[in-house]
Protein backbone atom coordinates (compact mmCIF):
# COMPACT_ATOMS: atom_id res chain seq x y z
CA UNK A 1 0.00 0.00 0.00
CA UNK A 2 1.32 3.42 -1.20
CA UNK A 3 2.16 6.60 1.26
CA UNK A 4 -0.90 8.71 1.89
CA UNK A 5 -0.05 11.51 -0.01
CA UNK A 6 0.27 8.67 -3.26
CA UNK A 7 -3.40 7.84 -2.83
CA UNK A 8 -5.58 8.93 -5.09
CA UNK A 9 -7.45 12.50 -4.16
CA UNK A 10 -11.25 12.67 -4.43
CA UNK A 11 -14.46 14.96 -4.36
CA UNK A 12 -16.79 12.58 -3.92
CA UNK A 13 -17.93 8.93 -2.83
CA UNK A 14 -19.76 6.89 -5.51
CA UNK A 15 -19.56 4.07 -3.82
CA UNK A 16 -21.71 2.82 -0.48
CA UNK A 17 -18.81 2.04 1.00
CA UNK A 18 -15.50 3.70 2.15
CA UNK A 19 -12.24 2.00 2.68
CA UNK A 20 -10.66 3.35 6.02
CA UNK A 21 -6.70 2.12 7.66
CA UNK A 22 -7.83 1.56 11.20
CA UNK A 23 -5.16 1.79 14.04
CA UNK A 24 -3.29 -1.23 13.54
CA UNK A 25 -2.64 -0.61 9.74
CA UNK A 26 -5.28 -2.81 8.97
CA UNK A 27 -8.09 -2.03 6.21
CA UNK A 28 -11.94 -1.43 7.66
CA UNK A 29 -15.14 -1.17 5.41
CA UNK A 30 -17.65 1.46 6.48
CA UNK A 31 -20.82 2.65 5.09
CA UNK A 32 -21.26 6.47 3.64
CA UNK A 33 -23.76 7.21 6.36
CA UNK A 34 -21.71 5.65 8.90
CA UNK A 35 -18.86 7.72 8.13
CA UNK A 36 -20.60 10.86 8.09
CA UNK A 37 -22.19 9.77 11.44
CA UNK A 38 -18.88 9.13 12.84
CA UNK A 39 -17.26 12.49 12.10
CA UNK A 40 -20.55 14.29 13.15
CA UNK A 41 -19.25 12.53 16.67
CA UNK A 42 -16.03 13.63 17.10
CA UNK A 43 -16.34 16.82 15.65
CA UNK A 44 -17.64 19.73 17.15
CA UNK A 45 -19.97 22.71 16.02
CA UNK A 46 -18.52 25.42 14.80
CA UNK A 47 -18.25 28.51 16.90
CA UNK A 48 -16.69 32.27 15.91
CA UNK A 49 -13.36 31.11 17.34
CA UNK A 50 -13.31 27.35 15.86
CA UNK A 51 -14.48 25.68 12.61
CA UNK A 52 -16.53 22.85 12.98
CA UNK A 53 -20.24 21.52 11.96
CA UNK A 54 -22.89 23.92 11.87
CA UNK A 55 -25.22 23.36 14.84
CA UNK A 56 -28.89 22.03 14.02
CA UNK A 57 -30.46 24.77 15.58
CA UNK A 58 -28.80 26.96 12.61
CA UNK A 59 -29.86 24.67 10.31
CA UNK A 60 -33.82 25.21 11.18
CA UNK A 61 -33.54 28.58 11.29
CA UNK A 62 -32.37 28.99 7.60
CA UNK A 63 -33.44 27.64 3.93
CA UNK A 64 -32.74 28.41 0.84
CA UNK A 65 -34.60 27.33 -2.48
CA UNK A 66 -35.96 27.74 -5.69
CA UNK A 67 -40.03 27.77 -5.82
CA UNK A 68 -42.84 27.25 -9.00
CA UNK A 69 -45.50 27.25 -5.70
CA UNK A 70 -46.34 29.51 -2.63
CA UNK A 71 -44.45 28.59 0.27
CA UNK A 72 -45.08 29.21 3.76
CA UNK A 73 -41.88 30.92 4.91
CA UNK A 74 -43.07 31.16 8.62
CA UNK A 75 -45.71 29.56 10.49
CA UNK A 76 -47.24 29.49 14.53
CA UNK A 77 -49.98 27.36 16.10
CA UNK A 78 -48.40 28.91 20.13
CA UNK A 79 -50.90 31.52 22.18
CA UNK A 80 -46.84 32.60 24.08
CA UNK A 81 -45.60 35.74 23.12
CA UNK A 82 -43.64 35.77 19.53
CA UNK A 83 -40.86 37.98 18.90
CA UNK A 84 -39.52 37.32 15.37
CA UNK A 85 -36.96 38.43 12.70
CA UNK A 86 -36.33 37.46 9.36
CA UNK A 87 -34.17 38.45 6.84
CA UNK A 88 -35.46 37.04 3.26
CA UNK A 89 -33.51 37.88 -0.36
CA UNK A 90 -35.90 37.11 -2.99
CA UNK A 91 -34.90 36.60 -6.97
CA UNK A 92 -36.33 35.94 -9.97
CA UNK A 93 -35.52 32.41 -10.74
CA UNK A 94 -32.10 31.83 -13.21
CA UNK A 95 -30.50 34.76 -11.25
CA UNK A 96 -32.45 37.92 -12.05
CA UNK A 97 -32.89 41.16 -9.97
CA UNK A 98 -32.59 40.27 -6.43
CA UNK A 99 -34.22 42.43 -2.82
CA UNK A 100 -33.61 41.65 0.29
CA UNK A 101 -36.14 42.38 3.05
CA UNK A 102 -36.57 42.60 6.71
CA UNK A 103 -39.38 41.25 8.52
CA UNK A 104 -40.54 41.70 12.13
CA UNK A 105 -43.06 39.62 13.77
CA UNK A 106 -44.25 40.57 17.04
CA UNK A 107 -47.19 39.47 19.44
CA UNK A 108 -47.98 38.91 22.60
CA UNK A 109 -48.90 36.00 25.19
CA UNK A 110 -52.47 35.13 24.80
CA UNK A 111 -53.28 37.31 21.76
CA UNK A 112 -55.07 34.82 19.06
CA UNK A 113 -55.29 38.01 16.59
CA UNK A 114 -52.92 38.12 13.15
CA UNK A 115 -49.46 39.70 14.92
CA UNK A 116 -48.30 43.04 14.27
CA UNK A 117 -45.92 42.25 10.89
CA UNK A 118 -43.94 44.89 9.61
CA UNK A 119 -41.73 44.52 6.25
CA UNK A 120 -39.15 46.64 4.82
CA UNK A 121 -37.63 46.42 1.47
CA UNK A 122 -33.72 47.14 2.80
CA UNK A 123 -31.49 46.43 -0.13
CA UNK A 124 -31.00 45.19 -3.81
CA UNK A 125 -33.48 45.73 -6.87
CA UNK A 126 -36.75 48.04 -6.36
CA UNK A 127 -39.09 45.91 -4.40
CA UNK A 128 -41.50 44.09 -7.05
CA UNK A 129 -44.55 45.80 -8.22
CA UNK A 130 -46.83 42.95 -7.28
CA UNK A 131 -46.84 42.30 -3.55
CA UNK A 132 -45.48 39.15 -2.77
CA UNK A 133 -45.92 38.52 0.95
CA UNK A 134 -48.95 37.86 2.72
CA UNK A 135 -50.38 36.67 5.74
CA UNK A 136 -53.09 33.77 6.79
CA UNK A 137 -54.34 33.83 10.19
CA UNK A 138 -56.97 31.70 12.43
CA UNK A 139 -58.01 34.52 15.07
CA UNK A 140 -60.27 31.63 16.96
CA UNK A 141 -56.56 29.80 18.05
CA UNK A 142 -54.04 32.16 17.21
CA UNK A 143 -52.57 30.08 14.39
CA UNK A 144 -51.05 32.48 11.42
CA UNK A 145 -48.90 31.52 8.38
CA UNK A 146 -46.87 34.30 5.97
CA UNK A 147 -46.82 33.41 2.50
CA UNK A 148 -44.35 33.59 0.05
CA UNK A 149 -46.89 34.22 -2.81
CA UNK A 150 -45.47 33.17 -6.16
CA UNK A 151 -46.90 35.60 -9.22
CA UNK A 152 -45.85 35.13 -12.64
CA UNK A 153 -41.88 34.58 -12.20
CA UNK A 154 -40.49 31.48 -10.16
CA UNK A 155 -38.22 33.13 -7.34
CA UNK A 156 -35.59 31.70 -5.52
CA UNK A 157 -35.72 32.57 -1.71
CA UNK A 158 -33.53 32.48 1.15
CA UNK A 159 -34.77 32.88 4.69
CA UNK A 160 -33.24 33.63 7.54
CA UNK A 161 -34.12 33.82 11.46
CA UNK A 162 -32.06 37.25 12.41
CA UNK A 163 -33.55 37.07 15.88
CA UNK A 164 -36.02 35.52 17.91
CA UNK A 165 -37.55 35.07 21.70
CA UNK A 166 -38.01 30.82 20.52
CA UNK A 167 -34.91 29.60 19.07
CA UNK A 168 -35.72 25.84 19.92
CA UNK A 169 -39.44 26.18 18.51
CA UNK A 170 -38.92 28.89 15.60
CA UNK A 171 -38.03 27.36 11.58
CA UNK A 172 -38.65 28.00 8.48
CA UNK A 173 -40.78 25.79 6.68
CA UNK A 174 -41.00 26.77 3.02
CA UNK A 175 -43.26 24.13 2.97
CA UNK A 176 -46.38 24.25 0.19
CA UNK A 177 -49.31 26.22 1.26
CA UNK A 178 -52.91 25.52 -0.20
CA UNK A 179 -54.49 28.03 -2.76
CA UNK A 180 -57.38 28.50 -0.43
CA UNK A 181 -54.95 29.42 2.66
CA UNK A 182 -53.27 31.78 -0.41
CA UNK A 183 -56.76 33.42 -1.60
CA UNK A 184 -57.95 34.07 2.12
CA UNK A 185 -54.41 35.63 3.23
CA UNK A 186 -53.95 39.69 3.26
CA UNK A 187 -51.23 41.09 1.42
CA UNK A 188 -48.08 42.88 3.83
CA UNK A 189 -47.20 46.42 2.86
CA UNK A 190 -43.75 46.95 2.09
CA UNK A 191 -41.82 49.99 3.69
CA UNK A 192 -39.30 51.60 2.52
């Protein structure tokens, strides 16, 4: 067997299975998933002093994706107090004009009414002419969804949660929303 630096360098894994030198010099078989279980073990999360794997709380509270339906880009079914901030870029699908945006979501403890949502276009192209955001709300429990509506363009979207009082609750979603949840939602005015 050749010197590590004489084996051959790759970018990828085509194969289920991974050829490892254990301890003793000795060759081990282990599965992809395995693998990447066994590094997500022994290595920590990254931090702003160390590199590492990104922790899965910052996973939830970020997605990215390209969209031909609306999307539900944040969602609550809790009566406690929500104190929310997003940060969304929006683009026209195949990299056109982009605008960012910054949403606030605040309510509090008890309130089942729509919570107060304010949205400001902050950066990038004009805002679009046709409003894209909206939001669906169940005032009998409190539930509310905002909607990503998609219009005549596919957009790609990125979320982010900026800040927010339920870090271990909070996500984004960008899951499919019905048409009827879409028709019966009220647009968000954009600031400037």
């Amino acid at each position: 067997m050749g010197k590590l630096n004489d084996s051959t360098i790759v970018n990828s894994i085509n194969n289920e299975y991974v050829l490892l030198i254990d301890s003793n010099g000795l060759p081990v078989r282990i599965s992809k998933n395995n693998l990447a279980e066994a590094i997500r073990s022994v290595m920590n999360e990254a931090t702003e002093n160390n590199k590492g794997l990104k922790s899965p709380t910052d996973v939830k509270l970020e997605k990215r994706m390209e969209t031909t339906v609306s999307r539900v880009i944040y969602e609550s079914e809790r009566t406690t107090s929500i104190s929310t901030s997003l940060l969304i870029s929006l683009a026209f699908f195949g990299g056109g004009p982009m605008a960012l945006f910054y949403m606030t979501i605040n309510r509090s403890t008890n309130v089942l009414k729509t919570p107060t949502i304010l949205l400001n276009h902050i950066g990038g192209a004009s805002a679009p002419a046709t409003p894209r955001f909206k939001v669906w709300s169940d005032e009998s429990t409190g539930r509310f969804k905002i909607i990503l509506e998609r219009t005549q363009f596919t957009p790609a979207v990125n979320v982010k949660i900026m800040n927010t009082i339920s870090p271990s609750t909070d996500n984004i979603p960008l899951t499919e929303v019905e048409q009827s949840e879409v028709d019966a939602a009220t647009y968000i005015d954009v600031g400037a």
